[in-house]
PDB file of N, CA and C in Angstrom:
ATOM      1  N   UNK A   1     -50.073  73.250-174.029  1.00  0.00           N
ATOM      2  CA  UNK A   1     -50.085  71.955-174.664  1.00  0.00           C
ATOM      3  C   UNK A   1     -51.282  71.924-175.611  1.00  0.00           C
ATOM      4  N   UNK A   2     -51.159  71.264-176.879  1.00  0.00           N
ATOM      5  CA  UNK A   2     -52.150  70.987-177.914  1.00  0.00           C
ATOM      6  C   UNK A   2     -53.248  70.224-177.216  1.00  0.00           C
ATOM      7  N   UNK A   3     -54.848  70.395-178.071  1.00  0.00           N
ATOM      8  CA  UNK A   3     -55.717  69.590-177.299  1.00  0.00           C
ATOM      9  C   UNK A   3     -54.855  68.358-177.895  1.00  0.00           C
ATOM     10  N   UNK A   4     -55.794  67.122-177.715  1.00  0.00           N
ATOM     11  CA  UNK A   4     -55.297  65.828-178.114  1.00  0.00           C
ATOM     12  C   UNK A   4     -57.027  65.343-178.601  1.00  0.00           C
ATOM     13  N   UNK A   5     -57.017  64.404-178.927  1.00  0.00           N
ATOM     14  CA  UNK A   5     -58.151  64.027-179.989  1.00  0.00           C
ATOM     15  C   UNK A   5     -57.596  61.977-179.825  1.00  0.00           C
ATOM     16  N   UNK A   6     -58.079  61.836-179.363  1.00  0.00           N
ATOM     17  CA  UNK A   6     -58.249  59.906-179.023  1.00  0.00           C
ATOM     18  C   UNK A   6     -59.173  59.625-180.287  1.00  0.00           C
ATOM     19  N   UNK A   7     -58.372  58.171-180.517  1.00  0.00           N
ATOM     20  CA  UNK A   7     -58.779  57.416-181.771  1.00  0.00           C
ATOM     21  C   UNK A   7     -59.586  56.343-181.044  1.00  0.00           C
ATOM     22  N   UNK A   8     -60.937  56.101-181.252  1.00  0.00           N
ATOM     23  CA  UNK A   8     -61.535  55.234-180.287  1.00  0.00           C
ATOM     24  C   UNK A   8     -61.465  53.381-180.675  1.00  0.00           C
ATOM     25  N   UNK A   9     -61.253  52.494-180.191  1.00  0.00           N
ATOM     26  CA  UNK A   9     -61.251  51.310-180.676  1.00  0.00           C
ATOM     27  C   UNK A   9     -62.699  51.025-181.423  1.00  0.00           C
ATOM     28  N   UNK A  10     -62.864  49.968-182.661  1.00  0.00           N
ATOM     29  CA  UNK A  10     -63.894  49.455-183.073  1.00  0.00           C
ATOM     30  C   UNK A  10     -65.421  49.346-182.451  1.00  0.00           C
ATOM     31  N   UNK A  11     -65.007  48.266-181.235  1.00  0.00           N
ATOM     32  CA  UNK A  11     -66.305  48.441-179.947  1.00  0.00           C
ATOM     33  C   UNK A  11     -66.466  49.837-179.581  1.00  0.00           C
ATOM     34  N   UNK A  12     -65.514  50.514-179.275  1.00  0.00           N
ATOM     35  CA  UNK A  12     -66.240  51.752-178.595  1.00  0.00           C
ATOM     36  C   UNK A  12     -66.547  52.856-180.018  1.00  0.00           C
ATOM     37  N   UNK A  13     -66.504  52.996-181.033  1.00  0.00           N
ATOM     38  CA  UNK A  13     -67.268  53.389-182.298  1.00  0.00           C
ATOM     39  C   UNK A  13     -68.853  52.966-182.414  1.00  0.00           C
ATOM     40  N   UNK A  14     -68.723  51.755-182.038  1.00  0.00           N
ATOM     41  CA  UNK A  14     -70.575  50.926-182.769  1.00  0.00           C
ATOM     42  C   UNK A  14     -70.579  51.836-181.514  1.00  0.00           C
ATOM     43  N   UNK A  15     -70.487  51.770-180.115  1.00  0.00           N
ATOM     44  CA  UNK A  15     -71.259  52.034-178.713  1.00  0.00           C
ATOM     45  C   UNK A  15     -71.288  53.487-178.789  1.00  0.00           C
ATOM     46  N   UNK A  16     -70.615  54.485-179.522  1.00  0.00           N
ATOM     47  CA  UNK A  16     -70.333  55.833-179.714  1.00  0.00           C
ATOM     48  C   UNK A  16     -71.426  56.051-180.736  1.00  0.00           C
ATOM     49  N   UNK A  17     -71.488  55.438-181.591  1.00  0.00           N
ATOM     50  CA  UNK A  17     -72.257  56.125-182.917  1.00  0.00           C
ATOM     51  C   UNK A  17     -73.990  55.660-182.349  1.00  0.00           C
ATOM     52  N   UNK A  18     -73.964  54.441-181.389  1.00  0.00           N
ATOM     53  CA  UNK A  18     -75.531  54.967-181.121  1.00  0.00           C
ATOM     54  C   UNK A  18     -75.803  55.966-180.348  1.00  0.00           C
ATOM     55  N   UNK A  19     -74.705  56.156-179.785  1.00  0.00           N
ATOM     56  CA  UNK A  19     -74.544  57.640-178.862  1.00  0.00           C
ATOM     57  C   UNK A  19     -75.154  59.102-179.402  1.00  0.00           C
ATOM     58  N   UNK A  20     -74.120  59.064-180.645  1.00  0.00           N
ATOM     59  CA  UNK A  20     -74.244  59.681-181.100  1.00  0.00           C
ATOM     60  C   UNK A  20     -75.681  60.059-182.180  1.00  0.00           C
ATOM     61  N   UNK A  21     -76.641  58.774-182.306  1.00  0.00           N
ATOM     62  CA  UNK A  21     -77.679  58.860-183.318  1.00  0.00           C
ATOM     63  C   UNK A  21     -78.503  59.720-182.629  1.00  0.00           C
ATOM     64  N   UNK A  22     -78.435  59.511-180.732  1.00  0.00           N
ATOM     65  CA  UNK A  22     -79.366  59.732-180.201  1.00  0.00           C
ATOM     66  C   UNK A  22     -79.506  61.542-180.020  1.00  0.00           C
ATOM     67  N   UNK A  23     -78.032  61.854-179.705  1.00  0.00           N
ATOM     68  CA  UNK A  23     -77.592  63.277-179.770  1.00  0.00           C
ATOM     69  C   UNK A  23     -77.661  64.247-181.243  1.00  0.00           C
ATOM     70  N   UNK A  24     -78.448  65.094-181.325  1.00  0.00           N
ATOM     71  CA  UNK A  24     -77.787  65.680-182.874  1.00  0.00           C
ATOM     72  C   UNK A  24     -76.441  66.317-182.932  1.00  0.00           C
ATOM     73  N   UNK A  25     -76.127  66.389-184.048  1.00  0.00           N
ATOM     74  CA  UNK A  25     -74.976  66.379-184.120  1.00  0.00           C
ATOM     75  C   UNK A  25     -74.287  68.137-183.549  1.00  0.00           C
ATOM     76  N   UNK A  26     -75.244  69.042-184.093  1.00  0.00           N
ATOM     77  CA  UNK A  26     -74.914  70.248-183.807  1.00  0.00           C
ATOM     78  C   UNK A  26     -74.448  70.253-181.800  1.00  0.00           C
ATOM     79  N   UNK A  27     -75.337  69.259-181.258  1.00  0.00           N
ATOM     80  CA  UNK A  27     -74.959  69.188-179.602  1.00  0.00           C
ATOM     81  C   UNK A  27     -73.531  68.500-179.340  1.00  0.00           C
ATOM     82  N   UNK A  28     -73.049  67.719-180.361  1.00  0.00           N
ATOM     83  CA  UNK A  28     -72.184  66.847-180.111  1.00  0.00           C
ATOM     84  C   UNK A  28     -70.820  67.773-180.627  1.00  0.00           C
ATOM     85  N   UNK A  29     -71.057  68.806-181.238  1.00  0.00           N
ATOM     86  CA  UNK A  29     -70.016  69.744-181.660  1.00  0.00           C
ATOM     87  C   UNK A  29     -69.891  71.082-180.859  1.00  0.00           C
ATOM     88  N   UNK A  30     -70.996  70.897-180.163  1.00  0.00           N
ATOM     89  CA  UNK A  30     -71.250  71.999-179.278  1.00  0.00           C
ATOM     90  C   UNK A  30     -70.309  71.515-177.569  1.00  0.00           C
ATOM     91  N   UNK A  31     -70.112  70.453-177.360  1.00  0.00           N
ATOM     92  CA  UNK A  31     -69.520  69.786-176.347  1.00  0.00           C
ATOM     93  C   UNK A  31     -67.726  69.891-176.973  1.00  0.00           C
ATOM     94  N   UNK A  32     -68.127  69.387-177.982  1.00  0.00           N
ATOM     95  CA  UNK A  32     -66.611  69.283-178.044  1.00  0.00           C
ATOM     96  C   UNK A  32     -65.655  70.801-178.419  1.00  0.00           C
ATOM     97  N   UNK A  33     -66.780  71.327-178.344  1.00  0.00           N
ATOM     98  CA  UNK A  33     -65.955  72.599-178.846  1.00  0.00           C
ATOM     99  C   UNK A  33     -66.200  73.440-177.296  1.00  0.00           C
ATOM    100  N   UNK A  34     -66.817  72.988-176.090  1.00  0.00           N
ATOM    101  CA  UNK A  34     -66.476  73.373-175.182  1.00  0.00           C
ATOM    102  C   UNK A  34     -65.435  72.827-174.391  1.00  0.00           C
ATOM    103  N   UNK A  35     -65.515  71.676-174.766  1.00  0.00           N
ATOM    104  CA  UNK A  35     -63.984  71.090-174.343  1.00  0.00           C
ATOM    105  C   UNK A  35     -62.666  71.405-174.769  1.00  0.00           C
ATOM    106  N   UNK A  36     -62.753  71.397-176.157  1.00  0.00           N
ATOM    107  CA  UNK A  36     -61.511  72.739-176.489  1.00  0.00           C
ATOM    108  C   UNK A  36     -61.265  73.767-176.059  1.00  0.00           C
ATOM    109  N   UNK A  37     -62.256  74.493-175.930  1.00  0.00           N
ATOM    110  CA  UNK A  37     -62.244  75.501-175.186  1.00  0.00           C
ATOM    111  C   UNK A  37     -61.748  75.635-173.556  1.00  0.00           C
ATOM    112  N   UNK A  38     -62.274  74.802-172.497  1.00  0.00           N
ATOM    113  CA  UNK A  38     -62.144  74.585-171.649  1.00  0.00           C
ATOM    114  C   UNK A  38     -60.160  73.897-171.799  1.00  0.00           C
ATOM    115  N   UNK A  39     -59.953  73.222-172.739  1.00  0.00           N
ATOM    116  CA  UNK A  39     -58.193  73.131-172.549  1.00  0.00           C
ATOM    117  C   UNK A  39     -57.423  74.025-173.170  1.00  0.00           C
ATOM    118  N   UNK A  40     -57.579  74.956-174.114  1.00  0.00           N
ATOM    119  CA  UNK A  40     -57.552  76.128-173.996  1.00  0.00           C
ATOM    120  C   UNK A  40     -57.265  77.034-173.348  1.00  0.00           C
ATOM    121  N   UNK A  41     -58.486  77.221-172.583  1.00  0.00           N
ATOM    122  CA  UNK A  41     -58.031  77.921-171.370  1.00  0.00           C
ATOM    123  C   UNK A  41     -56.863  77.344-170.616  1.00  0.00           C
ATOM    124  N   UNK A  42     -57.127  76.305-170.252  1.00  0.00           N
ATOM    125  CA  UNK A  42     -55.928  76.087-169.149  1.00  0.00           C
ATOM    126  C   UNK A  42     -54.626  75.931-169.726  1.00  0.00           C
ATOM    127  N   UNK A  43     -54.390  75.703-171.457  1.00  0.00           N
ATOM    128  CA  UNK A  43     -53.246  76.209-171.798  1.00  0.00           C
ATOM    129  C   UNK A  43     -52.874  77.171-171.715  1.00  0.00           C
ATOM    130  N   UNK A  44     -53.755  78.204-172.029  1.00  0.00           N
ATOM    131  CA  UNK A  44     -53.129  79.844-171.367  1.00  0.00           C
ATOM    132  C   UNK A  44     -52.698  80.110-170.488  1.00  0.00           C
ATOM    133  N   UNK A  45     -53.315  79.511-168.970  1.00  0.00           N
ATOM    134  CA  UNK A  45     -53.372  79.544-167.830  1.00  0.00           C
ATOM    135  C   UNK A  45     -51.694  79.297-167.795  1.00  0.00           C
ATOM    136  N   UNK A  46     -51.272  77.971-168.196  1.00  0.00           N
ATOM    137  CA  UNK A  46     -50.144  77.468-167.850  1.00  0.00           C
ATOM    138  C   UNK A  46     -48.818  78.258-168.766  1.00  0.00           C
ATOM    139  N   UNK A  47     -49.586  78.989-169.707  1.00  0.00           N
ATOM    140  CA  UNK A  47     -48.663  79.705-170.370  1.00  0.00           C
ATOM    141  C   UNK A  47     -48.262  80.542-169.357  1.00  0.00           C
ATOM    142  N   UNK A  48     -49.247  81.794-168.760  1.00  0.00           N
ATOM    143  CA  UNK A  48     -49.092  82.556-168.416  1.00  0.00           C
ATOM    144  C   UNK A  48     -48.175  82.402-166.829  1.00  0.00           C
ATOM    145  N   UNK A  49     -48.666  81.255-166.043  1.00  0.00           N
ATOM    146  CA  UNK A  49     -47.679  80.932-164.765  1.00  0.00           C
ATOM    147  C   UNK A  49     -46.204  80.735-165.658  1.00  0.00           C
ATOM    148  N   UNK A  50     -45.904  80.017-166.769  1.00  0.00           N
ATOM    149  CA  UNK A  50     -44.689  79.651-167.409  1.00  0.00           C
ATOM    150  C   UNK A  50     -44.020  81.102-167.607  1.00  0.00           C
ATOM    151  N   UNK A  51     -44.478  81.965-167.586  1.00  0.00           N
ATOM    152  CA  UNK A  51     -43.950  83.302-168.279  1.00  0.00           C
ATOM    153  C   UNK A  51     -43.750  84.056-166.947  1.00  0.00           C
ATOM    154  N   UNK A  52     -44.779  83.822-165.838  1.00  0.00           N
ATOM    155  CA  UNK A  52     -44.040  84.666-164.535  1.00  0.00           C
ATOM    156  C   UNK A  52     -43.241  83.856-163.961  1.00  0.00           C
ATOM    157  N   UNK A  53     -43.128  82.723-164.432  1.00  0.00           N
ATOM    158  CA  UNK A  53     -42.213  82.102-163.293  1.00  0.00           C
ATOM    159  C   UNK A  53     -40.690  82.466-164.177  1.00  0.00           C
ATOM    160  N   UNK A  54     -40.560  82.724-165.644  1.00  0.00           N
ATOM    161  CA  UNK A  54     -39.607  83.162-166.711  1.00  0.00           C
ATOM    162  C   UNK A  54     -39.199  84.351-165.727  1.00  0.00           C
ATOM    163  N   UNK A  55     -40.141  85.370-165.634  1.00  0.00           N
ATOM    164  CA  UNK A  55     -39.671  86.814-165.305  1.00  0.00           C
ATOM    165  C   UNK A  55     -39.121  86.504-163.677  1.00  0.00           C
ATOM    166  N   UNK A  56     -39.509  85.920-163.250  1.00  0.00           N
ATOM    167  CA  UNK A  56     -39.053  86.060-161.406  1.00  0.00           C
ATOM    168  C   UNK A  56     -37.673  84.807-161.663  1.00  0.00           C
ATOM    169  N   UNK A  57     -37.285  84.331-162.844  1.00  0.00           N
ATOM    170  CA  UNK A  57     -36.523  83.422-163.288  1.00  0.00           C
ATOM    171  C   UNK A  57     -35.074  84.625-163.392  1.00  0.00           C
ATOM    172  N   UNK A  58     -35.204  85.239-164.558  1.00  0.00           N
ATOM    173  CA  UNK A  58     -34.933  86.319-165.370  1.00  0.00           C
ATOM    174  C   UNK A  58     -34.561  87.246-164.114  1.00  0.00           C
ATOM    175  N   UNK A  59     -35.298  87.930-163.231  1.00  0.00           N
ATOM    176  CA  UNK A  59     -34.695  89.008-162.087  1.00  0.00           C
ATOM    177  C   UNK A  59     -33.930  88.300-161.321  1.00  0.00           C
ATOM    178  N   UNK A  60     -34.119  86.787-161.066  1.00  0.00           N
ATOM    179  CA  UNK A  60     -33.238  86.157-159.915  1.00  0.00           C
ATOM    180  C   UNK A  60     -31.917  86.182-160.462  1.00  0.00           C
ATOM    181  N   UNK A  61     -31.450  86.139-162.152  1.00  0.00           N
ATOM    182  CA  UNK A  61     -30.397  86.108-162.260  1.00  0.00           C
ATOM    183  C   UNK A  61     -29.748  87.665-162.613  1.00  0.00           C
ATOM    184  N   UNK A  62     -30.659  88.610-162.711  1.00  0.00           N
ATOM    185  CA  UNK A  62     -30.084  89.962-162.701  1.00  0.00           C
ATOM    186  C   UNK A  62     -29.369  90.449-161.474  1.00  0.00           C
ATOM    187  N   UNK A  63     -29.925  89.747-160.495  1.00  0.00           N
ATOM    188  CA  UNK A  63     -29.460  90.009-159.009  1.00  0.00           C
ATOM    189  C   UNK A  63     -28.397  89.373-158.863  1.00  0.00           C
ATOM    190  N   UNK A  64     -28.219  88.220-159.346  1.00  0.00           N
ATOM    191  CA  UNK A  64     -26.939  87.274-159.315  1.00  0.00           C
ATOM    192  C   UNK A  64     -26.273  87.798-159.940  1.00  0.00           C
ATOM    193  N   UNK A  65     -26.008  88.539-161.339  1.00  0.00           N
ATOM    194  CA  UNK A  65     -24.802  88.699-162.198  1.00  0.00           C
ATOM    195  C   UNK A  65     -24.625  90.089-161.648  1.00  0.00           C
ATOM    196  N   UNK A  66     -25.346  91.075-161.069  1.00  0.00           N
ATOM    197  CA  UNK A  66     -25.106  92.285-160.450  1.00  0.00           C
ATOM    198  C   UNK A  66     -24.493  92.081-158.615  1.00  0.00           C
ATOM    199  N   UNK A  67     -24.956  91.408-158.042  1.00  0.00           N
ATOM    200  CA  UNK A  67     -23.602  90.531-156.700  1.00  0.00           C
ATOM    201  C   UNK A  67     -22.294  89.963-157.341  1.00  0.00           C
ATOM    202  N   UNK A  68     -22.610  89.649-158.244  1.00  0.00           N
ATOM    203  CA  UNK A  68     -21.324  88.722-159.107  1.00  0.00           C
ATOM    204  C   UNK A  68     -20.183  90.160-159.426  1.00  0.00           C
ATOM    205  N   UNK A  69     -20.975  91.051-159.929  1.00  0.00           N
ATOM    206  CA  UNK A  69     -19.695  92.344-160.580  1.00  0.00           C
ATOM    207  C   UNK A  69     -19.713  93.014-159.188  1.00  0.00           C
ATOM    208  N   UNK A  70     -20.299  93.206-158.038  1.00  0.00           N
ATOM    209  CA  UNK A  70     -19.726  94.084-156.772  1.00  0.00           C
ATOM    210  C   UNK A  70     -19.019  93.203-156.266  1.00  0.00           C
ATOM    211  N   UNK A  71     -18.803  91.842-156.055  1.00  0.00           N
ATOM    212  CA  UNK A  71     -17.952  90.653-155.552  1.00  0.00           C
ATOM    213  C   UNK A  71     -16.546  91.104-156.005  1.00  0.00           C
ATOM    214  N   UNK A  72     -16.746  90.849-157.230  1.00  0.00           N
ATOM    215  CA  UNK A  72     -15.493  90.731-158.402  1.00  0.00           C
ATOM    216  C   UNK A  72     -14.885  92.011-158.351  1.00  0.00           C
ATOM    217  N   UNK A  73     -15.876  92.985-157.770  1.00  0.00           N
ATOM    218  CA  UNK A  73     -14.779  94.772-157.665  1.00  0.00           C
ATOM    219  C   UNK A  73     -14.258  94.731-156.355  1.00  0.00           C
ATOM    220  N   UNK A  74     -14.363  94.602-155.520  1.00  0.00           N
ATOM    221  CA  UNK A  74     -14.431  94.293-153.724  1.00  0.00           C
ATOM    222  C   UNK A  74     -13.881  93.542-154.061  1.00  0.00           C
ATOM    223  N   UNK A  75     -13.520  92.387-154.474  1.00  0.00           N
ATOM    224  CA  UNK A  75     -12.041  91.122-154.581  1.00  0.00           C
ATOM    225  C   UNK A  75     -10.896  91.895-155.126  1.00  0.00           C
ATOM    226  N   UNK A  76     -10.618  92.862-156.096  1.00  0.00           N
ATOM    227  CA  UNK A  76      -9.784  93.608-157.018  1.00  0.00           C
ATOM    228  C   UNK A  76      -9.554  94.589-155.950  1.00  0.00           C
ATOM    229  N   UNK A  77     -10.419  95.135-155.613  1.00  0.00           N
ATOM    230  CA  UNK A  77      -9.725  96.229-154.448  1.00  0.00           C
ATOM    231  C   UNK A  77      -8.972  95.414-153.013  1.00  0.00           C
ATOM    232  N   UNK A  78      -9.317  94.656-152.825  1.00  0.00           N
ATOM    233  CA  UNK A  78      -8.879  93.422-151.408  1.00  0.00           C
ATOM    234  C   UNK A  78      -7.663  92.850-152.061  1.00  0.00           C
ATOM    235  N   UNK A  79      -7.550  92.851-153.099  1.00  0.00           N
ATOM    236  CA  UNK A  79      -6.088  92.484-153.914  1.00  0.00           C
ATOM    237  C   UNK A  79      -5.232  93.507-153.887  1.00  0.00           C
ATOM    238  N   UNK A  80      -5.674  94.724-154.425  1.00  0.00           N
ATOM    239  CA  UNK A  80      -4.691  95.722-154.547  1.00  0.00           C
ATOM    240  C   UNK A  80      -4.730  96.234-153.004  1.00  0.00           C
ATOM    241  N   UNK A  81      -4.970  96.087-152.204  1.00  0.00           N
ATOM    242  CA  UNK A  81      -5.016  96.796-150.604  1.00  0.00           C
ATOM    243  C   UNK A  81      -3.782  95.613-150.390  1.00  0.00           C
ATOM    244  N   UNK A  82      -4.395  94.365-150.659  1.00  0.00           N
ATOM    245  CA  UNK A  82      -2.782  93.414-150.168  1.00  0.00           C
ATOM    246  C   UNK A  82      -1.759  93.546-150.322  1.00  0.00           C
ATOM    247  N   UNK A  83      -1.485  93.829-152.193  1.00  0.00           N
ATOM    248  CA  UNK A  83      -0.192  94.006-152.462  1.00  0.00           C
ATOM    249  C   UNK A  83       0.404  95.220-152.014  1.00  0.00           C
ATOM    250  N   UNK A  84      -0.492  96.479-151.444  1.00  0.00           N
ATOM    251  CA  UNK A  84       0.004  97.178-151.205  1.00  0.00           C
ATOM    252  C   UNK A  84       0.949  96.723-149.483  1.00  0.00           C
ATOM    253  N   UNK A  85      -0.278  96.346-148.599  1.00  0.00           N
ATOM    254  CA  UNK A  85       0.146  95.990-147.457  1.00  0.00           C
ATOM    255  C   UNK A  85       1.525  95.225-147.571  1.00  0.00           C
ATOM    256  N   UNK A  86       1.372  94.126-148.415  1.00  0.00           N
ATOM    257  CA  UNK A  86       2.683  93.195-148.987  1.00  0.00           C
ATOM    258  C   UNK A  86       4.017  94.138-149.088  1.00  0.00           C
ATOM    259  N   UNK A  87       3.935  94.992-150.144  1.00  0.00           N
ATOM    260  CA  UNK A  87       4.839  95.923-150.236  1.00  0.00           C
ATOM    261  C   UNK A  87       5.299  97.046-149.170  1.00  0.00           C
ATOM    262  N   UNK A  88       4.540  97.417-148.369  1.00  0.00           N
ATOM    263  CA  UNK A  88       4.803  98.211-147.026  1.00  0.00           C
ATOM    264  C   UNK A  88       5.395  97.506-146.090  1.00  0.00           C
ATOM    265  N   UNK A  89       4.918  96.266-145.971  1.00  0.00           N
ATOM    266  CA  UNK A  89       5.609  95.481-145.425  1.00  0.00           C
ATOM    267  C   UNK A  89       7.414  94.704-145.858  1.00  0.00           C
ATOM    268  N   UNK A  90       7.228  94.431-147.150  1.00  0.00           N
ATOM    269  CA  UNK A  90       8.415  94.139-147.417  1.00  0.00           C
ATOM    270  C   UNK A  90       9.332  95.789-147.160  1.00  0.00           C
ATOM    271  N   UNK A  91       9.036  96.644-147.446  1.00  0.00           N
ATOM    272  CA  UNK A  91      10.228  98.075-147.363  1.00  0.00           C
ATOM    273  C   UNK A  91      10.059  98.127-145.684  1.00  0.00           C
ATOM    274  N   UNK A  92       9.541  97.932-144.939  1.00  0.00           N
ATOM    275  CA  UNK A  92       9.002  97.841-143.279  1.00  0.00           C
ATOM    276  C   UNK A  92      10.825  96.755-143.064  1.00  0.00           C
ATOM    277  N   UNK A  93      10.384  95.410-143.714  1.00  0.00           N
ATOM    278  CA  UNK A  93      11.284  94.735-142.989  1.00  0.00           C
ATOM    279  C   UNK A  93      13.015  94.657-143.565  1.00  0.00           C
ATOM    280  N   UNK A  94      12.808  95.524-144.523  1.00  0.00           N
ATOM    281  CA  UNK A  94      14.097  95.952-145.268  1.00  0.00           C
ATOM    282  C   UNK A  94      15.110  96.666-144.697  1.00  0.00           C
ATOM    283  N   UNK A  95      14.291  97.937-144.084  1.00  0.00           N
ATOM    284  CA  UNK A  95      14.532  98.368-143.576  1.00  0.00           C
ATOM    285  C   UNK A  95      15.183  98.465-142.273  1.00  0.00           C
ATOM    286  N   UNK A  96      14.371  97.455-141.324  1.00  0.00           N
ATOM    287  CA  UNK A  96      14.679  96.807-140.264  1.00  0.00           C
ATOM    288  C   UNK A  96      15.878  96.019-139.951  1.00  0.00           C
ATOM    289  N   UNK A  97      16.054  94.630-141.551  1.00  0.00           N
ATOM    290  CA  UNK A  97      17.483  94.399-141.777  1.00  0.00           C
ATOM    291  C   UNK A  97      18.687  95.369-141.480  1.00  0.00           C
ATOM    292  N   UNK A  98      18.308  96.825-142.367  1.00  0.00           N
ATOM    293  CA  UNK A  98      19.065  97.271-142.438  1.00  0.00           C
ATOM    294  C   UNK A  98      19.890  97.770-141.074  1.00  0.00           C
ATOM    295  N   UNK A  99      19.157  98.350-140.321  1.00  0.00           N
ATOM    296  CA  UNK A  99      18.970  98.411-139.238  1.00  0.00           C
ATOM    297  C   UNK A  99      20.095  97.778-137.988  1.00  0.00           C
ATOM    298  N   UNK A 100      19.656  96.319-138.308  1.00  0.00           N
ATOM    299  CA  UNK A 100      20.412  95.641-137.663  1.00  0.00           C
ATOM    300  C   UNK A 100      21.442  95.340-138.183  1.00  0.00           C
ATOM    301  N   UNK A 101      21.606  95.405-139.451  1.00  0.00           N
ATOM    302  CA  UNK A 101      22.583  95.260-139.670  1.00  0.00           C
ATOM    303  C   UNK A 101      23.778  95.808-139.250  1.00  0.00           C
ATOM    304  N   UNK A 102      23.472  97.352-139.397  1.00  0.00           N
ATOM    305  CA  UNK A 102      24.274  98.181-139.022  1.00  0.00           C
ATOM    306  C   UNK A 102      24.693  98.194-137.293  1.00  0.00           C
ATOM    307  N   UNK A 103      23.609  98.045-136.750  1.00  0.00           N
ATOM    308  CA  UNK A 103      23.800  97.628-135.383  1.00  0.00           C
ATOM    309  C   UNK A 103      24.399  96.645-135.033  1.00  0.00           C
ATOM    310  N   UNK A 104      24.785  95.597-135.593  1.00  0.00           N
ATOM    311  CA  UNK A 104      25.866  94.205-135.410  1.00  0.00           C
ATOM    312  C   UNK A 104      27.101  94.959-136.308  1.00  0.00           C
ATOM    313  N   UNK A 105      27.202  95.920-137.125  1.00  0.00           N
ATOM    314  CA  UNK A 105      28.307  96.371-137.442  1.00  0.00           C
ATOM    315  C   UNK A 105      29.118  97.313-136.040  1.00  0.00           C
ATOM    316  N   UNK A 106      28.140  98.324-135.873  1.00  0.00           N
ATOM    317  CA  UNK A 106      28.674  98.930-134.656  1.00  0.00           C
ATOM    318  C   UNK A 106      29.376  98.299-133.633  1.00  0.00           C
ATOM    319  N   UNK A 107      28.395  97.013-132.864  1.00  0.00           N
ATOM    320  CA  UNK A 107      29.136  96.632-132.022  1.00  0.00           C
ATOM    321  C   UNK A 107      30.145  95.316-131.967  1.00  0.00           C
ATOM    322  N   UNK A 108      30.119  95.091-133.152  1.00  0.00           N
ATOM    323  CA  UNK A 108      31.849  94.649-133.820  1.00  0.00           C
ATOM    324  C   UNK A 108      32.636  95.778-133.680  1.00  0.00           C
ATOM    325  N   UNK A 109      32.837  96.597-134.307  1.00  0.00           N
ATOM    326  CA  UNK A 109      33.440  97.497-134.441  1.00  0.00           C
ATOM    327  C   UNK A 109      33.604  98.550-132.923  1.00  0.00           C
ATOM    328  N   UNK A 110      32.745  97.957-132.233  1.00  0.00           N
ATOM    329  CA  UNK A 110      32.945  98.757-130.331  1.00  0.00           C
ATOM    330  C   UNK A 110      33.827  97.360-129.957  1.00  0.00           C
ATOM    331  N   UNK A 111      33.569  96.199-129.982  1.00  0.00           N
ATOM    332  CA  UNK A 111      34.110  95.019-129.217  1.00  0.00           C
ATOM    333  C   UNK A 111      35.840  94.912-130.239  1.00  0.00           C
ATOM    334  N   UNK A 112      35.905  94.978-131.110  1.00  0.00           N
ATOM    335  CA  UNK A 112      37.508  95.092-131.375  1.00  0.00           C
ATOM    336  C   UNK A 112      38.288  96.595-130.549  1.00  0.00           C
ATOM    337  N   UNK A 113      37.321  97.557-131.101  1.00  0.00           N
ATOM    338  CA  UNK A 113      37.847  98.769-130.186  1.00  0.00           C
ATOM    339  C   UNK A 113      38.373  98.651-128.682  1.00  0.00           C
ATOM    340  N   UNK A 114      37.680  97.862-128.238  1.00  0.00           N
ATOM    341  CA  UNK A 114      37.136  97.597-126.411  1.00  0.00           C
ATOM    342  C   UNK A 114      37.267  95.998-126.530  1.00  0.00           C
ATOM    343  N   UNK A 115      38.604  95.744-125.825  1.00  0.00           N
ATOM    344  CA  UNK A 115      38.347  94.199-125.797  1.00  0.00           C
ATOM    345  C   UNK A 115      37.973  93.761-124.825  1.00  0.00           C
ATOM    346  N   UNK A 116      37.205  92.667-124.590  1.00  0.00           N
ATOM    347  CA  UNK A 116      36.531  92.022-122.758  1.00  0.00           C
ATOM    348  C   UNK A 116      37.330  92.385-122.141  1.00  0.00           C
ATOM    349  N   UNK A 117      37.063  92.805-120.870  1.00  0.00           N
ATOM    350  CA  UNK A 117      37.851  92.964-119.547  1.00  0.00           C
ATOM    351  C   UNK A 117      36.920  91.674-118.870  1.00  0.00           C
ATOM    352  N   UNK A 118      37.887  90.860-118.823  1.00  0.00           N
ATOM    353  CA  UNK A 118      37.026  89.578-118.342  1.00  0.00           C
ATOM    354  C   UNK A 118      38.405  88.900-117.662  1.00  0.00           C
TER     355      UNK A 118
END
């Protein structure tokens, strides 16, 4: 953040400038230019936390978009393992139809042969 520099009201000017008669001036520039200095610094300061907290900002989402693409491959393979299962399964129960089918053909075809003895 910029220093800032206050505009003083009228009263506090007259009460400043005897302030100031009493101080020379080279002391009175010598303060204020340690006070710049002194916010200064702590603008850096806050730069520099602003910039690691950027980078530990910055890796938190490298980690996120790199979970994000092993998610998204591991979902694509859990898809294609399904449709496969899906499909083993559908020829599984096709089969099985078939199966019976033929087996309710047979024993039609035994029960007209063989009628109840009942």
């Amino acid at each position: 953040m910029a220093p800032t520099i206050a505009v003083p009201s009228t009263q506090t000017k007259l009460h400043h400038r005897r302030d100031i008669s009493a101080v020379p001036e080279s002391e009175v520039l010598r303060r204020r230019n340690e006070e710049l200095e002194k916010e200064l610094k702590k603008s850096i300061e806050r730069e520099e936390k602003m910039k690691q907290e950027l980078q530990k900002t910055w890796e938190r989402l490298r980690v996120a978009e790199e979970a994000e693409e092993r998610l998204c491959s591991q979902l694509g393979e859990f898809e294609a393992e399904a449709v496969d299962q899906a499909r083993s399964y559908r020829t599984r129960v096709l089969h099985l139809m078939d199966q019976l089918s033929l087996a309710q053909k047979l024993l039609q075809s035994a029960s007209v042969a063989f009628p109840n003895a009942q």
